[in-house]
Structures are given as structure tokens and as C-alpha cells.
PDB file of N, CA and C in Angstrom:
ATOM      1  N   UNK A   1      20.936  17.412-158.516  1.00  0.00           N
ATOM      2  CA  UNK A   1      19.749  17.090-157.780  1.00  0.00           C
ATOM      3  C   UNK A   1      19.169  18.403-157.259  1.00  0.00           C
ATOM      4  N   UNK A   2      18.341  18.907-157.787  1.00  0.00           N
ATOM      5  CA  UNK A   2      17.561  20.291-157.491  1.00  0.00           C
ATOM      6  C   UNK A   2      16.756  19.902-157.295  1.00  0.00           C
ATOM      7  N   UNK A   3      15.994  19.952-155.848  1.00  0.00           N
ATOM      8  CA  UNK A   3      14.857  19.548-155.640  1.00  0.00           C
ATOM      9  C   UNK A   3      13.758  20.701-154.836  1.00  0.00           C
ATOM     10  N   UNK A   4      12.836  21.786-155.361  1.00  0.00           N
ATOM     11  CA  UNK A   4      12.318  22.541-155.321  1.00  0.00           C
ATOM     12  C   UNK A   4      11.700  22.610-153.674  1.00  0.00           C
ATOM     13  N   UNK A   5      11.669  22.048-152.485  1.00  0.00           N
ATOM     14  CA  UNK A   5      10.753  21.588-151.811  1.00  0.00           C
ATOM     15  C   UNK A   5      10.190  23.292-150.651  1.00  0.00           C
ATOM     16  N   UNK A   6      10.666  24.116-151.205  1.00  0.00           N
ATOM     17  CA  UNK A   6      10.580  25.411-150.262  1.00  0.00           C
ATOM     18  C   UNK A   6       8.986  25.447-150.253  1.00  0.00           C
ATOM     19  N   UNK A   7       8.213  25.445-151.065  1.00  0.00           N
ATOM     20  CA  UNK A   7       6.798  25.418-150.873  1.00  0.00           C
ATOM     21  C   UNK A   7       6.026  24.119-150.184  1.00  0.00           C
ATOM     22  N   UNK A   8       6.065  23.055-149.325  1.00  0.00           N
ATOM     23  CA  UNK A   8       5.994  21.955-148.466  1.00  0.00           C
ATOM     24  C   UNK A   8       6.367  22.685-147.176  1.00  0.00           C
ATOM     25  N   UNK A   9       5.420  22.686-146.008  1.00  0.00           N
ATOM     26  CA  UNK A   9       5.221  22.718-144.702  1.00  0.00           C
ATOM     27  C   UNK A   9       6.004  22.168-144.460  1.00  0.00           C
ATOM     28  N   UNK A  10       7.270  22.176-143.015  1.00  0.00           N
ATOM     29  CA  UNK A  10       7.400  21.319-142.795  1.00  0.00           C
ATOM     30  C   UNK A  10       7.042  20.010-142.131  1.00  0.00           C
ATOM     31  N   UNK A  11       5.741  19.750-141.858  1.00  0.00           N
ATOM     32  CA  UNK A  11       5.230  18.576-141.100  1.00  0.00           C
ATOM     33  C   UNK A  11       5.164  17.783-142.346  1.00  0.00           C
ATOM     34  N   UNK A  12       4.546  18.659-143.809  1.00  0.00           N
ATOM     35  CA  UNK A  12       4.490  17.330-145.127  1.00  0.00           C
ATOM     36  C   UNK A  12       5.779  17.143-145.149  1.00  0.00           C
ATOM     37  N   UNK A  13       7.083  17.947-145.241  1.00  0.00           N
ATOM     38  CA  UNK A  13       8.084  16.891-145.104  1.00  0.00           C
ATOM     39  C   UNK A  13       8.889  15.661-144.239  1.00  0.00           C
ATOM     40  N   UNK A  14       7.983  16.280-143.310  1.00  0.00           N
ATOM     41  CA  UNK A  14       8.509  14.663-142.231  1.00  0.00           C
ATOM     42  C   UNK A  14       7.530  13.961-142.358  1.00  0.00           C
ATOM     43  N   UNK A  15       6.124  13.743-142.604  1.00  0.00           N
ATOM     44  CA  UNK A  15       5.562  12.863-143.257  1.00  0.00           C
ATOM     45  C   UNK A  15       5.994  12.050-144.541  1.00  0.00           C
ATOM     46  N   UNK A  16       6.292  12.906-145.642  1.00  0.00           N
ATOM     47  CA  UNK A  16       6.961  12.359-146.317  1.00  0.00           C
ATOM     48  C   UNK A  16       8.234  11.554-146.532  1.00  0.00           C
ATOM     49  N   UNK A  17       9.372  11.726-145.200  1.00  0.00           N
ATOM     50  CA  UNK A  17      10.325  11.267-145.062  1.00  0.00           C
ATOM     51  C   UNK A  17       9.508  10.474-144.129  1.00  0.00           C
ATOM     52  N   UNK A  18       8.930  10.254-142.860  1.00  0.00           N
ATOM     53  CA  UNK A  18       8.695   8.952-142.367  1.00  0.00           C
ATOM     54  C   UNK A  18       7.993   7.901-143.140  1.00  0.00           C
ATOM     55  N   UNK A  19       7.232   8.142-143.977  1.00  0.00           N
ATOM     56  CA  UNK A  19       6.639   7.599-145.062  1.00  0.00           C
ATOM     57  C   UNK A  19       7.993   6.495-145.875  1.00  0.00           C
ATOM     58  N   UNK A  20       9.026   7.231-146.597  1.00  0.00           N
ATOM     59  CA  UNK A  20       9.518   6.535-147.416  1.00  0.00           C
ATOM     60  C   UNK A  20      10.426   5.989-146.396  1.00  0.00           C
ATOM     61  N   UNK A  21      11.411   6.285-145.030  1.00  0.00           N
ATOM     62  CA  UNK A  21      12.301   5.663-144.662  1.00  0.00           C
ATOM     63  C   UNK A  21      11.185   4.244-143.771  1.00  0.00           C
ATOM     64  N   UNK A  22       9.778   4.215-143.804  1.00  0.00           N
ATOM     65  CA  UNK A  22       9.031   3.101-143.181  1.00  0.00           C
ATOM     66  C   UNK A  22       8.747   1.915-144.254  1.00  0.00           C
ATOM     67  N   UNK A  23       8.810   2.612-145.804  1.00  0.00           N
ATOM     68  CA  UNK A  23       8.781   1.897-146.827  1.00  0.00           C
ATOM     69  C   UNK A  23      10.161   1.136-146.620  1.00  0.00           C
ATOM     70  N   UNK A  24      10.761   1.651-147.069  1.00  0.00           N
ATOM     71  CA  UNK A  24      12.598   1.101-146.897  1.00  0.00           C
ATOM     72  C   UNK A  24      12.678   0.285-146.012  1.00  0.00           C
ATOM     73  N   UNK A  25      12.252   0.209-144.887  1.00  0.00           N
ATOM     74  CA  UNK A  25      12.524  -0.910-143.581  1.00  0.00           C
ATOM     75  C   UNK A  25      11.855  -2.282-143.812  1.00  0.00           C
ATOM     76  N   UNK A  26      10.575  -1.631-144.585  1.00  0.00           N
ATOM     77  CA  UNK A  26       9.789  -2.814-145.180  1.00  0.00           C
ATOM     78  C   UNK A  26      10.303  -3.363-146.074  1.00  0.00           C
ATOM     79  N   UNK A  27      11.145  -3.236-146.634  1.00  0.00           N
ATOM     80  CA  UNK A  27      11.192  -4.031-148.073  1.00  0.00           C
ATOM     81  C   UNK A  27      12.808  -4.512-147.951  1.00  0.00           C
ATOM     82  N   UNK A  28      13.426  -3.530-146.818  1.00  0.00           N
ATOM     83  CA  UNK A  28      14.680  -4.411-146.399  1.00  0.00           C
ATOM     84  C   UNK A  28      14.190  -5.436-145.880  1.00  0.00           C
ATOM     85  N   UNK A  29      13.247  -5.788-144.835  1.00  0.00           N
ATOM     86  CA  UNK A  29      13.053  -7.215-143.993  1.00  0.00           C
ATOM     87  C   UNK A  29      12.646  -7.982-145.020  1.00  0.00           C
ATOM     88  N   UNK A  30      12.381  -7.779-146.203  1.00  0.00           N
ATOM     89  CA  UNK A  30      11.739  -8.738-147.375  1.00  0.00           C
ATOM     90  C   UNK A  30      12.590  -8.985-147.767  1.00  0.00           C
ATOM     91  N   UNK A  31      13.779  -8.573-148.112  1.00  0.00           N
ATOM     92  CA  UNK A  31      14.450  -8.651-148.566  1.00  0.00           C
ATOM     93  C   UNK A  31      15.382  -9.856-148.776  1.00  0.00           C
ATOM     94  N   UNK A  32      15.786 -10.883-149.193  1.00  0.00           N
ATOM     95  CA  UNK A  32      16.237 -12.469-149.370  1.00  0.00           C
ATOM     96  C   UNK A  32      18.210 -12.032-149.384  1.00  0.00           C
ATOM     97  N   UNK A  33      18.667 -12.552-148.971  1.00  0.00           N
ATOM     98  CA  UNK A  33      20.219 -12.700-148.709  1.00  0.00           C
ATOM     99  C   UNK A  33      20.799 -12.534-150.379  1.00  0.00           C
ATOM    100  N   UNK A  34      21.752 -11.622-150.753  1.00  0.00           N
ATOM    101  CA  UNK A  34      22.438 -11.669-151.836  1.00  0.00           C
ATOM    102  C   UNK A  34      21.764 -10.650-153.203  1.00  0.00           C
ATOM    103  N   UNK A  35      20.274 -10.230-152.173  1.00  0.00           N
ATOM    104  CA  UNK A  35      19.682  -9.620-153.254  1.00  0.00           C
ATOM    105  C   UNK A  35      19.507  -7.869-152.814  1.00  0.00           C
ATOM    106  N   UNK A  36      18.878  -7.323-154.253  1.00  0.00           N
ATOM    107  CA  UNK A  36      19.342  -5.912-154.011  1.00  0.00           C
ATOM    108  C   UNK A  36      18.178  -4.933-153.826  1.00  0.00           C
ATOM    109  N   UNK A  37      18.155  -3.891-153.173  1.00  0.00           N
ATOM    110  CA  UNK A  37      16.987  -2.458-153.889  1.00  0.00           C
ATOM    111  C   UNK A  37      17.343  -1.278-154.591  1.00  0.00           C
ATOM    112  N   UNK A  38      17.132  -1.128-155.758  1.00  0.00           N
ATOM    113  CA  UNK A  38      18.095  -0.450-156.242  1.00  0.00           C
ATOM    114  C   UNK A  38      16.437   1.491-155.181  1.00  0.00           C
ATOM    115  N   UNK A  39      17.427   2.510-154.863  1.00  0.00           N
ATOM    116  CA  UNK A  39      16.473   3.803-154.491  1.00  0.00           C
ATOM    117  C   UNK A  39      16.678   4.855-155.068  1.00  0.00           C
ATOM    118  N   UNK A  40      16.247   4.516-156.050  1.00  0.00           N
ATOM    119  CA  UNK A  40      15.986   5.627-156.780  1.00  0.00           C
ATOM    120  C   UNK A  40      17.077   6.127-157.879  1.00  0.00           C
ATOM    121  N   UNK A  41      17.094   7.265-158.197  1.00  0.00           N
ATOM    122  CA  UNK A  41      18.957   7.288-158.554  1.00  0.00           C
ATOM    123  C   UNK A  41      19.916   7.543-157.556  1.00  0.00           C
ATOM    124  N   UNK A  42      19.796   7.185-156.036  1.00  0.00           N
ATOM    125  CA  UNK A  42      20.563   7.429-155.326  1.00  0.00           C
ATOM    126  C   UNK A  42      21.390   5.990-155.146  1.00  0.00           C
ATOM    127  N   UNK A  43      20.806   5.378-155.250  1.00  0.00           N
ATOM    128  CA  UNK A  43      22.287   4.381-155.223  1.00  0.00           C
ATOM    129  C   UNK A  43      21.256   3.063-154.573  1.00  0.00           C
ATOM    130  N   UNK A  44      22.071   2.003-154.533  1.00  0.00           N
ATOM    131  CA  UNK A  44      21.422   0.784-154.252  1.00  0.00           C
ATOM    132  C   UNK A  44      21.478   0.255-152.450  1.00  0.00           C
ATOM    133  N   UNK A  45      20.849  -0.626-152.116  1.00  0.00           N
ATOM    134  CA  UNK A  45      21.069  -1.483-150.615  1.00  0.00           C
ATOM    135  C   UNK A  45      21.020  -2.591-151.144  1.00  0.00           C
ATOM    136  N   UNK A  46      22.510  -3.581-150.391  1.00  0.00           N
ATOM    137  CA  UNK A  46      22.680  -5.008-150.560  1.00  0.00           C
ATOM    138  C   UNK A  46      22.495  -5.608-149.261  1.00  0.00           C
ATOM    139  N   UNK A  47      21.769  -6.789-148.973  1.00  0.00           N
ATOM    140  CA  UNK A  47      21.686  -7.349-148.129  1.00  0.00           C
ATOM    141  C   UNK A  47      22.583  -9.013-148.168  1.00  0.00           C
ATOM    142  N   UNK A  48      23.551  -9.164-147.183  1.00  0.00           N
ATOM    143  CA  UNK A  48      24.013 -10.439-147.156  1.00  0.00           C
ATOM    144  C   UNK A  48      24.279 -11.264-145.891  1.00  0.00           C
ATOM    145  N   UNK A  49      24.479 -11.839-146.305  1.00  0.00           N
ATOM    146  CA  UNK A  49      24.105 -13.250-145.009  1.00  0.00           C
ATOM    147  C   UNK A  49      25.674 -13.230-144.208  1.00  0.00           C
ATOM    148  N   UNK A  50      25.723 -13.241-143.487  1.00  0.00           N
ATOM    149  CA  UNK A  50      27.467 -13.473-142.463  1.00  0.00           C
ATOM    150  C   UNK A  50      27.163 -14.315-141.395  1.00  0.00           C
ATOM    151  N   UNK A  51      28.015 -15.076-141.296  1.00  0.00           N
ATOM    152  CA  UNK A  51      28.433 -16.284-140.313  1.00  0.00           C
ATOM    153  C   UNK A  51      29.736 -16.016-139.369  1.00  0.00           C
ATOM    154  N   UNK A  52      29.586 -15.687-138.115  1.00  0.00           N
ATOM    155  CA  UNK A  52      30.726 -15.833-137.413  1.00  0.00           C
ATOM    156  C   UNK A  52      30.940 -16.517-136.088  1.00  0.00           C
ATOM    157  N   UNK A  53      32.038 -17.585-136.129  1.00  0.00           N
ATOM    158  CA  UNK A  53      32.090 -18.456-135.399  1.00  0.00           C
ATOM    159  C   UNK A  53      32.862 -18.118-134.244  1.00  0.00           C
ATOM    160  N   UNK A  54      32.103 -17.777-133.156  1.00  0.00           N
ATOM    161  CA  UNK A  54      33.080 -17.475-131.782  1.00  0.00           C
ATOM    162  C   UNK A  54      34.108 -18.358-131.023  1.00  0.00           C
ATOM    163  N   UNK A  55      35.554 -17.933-130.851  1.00  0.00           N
ATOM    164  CA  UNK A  55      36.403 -18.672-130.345  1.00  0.00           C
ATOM    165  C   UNK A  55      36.074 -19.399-128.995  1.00  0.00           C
ATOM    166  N   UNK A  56      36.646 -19.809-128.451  1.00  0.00           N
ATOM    167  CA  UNK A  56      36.741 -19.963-126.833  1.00  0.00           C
ATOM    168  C   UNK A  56      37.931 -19.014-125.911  1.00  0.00           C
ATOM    169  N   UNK A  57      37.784 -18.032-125.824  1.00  0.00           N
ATOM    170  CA  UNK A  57      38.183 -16.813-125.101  1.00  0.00           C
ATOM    171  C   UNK A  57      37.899 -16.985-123.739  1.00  0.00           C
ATOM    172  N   UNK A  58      38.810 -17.047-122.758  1.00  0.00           N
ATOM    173  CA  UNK A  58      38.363 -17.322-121.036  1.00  0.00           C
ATOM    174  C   UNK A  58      38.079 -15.349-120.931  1.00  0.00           C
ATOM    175  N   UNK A  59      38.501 -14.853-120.972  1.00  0.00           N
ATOM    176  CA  UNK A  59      38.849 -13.520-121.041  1.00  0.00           C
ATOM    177  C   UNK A  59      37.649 -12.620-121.504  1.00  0.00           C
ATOM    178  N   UNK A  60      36.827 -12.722-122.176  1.00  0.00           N
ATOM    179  CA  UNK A  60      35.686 -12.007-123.029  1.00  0.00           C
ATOM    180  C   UNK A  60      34.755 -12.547-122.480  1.00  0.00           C
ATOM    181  N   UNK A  61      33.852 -12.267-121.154  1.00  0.00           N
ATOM    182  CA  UNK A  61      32.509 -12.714-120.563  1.00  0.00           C
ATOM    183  C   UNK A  61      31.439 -12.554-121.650  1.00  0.00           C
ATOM    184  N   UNK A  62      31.654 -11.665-122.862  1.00  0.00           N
ATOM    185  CA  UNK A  62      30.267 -12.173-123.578  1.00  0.00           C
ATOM    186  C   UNK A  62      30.490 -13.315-124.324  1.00  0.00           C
ATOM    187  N   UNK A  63      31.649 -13.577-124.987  1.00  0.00           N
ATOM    188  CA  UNK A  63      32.014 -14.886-126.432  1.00  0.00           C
ATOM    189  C   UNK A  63      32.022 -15.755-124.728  1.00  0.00           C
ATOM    190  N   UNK A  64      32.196 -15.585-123.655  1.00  0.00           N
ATOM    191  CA  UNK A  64      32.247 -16.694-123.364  1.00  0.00           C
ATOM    192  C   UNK A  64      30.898 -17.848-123.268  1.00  0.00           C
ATOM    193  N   UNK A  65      29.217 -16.963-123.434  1.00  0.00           N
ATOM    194  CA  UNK A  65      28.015 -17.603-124.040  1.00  0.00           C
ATOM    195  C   UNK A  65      28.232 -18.302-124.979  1.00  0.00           C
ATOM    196  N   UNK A  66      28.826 -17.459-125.735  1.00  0.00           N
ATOM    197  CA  UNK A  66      28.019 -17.891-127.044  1.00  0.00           C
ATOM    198  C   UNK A  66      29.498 -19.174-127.540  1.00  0.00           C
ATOM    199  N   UNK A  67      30.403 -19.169-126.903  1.00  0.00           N
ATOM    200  CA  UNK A  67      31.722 -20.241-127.352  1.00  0.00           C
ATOM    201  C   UNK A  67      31.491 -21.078-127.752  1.00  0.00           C
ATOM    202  N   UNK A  68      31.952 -21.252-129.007  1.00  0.00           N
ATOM    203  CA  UNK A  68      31.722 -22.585-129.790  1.00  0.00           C
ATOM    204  C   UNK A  68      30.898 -22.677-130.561  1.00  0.00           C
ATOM    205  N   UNK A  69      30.107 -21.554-130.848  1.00  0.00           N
ATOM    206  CA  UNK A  69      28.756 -21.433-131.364  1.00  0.00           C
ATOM    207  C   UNK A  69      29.072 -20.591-132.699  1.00  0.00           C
ATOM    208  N   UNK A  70      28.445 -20.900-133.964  1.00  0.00           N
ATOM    209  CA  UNK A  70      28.189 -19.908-135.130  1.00  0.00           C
ATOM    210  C   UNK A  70      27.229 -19.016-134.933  1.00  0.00           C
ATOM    211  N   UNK A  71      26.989 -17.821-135.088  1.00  0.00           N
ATOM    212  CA  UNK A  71      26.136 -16.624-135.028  1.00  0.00           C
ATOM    213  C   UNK A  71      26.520 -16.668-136.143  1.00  0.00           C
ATOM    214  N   UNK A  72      25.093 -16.520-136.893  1.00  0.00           N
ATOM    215  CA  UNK A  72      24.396 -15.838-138.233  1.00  0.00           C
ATOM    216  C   UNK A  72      23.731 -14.794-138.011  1.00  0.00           C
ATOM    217  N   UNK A  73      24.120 -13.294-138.670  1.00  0.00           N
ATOM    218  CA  UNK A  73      23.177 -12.127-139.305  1.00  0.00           C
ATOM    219  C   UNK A  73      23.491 -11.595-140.612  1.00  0.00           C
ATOM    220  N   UNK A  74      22.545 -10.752-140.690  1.00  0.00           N
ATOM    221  CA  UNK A  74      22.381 -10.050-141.892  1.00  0.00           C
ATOM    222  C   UNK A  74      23.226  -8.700-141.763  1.00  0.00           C
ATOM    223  N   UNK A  75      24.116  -8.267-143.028  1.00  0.00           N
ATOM    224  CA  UNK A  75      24.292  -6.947-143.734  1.00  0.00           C
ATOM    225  C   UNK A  75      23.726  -6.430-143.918  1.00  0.00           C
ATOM    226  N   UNK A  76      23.671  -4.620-143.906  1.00  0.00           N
ATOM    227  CA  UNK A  76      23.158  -4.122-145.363  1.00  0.00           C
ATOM    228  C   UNK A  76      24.081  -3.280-145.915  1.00  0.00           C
ATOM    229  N   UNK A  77      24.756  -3.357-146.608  1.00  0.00           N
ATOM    230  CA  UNK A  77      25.418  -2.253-147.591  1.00  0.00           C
ATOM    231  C   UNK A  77      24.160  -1.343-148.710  1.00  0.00           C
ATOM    232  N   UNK A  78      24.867  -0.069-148.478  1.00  0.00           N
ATOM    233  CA  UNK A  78      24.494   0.757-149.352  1.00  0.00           C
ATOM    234  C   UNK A  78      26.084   1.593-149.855  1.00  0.00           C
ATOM    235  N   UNK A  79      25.468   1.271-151.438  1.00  0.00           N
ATOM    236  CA  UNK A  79      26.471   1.708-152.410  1.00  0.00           C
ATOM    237  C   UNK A  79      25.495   2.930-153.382  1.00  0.00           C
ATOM    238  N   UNK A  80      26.376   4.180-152.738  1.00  0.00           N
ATOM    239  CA  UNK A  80      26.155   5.193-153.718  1.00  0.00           C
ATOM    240  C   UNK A  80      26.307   4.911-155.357  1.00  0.00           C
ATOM    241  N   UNK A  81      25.159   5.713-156.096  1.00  0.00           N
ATOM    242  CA  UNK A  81      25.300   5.995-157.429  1.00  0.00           C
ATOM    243  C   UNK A  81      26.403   6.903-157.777  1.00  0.00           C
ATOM    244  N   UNK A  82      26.838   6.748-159.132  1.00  0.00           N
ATOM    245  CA  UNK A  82      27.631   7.690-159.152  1.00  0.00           C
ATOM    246  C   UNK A  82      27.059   9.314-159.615  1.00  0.00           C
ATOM    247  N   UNK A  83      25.831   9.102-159.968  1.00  0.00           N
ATOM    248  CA  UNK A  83      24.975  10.402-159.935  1.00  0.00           C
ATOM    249  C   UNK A  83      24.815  11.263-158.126  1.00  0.00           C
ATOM    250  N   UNK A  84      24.749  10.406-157.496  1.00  0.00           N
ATOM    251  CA  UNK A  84      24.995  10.872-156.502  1.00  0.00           C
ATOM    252  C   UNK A  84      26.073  11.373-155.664  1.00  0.00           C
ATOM    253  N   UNK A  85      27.518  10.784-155.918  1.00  0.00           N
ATOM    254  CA  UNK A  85      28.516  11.173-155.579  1.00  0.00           C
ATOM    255  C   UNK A  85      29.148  12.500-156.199  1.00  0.00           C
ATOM    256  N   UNK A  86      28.627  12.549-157.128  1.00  0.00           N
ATOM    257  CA  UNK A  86      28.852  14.028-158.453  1.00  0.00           C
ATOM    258  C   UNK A  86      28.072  14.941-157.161  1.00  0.00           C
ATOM    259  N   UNK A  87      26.619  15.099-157.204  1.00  0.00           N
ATOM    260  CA  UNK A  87      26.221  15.952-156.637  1.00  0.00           C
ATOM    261  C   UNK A  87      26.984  16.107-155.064  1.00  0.00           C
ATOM    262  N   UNK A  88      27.213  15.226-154.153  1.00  0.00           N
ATOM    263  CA  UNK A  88      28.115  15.406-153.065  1.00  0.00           C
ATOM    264  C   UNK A  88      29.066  16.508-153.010  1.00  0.00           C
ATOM    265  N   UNK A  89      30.070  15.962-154.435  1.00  0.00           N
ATOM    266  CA  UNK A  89      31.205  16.464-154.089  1.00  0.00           C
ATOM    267  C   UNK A  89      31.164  17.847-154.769  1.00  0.00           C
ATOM    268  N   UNK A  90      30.050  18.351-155.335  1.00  0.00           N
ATOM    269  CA  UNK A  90      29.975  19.936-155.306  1.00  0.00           C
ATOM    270  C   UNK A  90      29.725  20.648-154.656  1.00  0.00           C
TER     271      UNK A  90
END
């Protein structure tokens, strides 16, 4: 991954990085449970659905709200390419 960027100001590069990491946020919230983005050749983001059901704990003042209750959120995994892990580990 040689990426030339010495001639870019740096303000075009934080434009350019707020630019694509505002893209990315967007298209994670679009994003549907189980499905993927693959970025670029850097590797992919998985988004998945998790369910966890809080005990009844006298002891834990926060589970003690939510006791008895399932909480649902979302993952995101990101899994490096292996083009990308090559360049890492040099």
C-alpha cells in the first residue's frame, strides 16, 4: 500500500478523512443485521444483531433496571483483508 499523499495540505487530508469516515457511519446505520461492507481492499464490516437477557442480580444496581428484560443491539465487526495484514506486518 504506497500511497503518495506528501503533495495534499494537510486540511485536504482531514477533509478527506472526515469525508469518508462520515460516509462509513452512513452506510453502517443502513446497514440490515447479518449483512456486510466490503472497504475497499482493506477488509470488510459485519453488522449483527445480539440479544442479551439480564439475570436478576440483587447486587448490580444497573441489571437491577433492566431484570428480567432482553436487551437487543447491534455489532460491528471488522475483519481485515489479507492484503492488508501483509502490509501491517512489514
Amino acid at each position: 500500500m504506497n500511497l503518495a499523499l506528501s503533495h495534499y495540505s494537510q486540511k485536504e487530508k482531514k477533509e478527506a478523512r472526515d469525508l469518508t469516515i462520515a460516509d462509513l457511519i452512513n452506510s453502517l446505520k443502513k446497514l440490515k443485521s447479518n449483512e456486510t461492507i466490503r472497504f475497499g481492499d482493506l477488509g470488510t464490516f459485519e453488522k449483527t444483531q445480539r440479544k442479551v437477557e439480564i439475570d436478576r442480580n440483587p447486587k448490580n444496581k444497573l441489571f437491577k433496571k433492566f431484570a428480567g428484560k432482553t436487551l437487543i443491539y447491534y455489532r460491528i465487526n471488522f475483519r481485515a483483508s489479507s492484503h492488508l495484514k501483509r502490509e501491517i506486518d512489514k
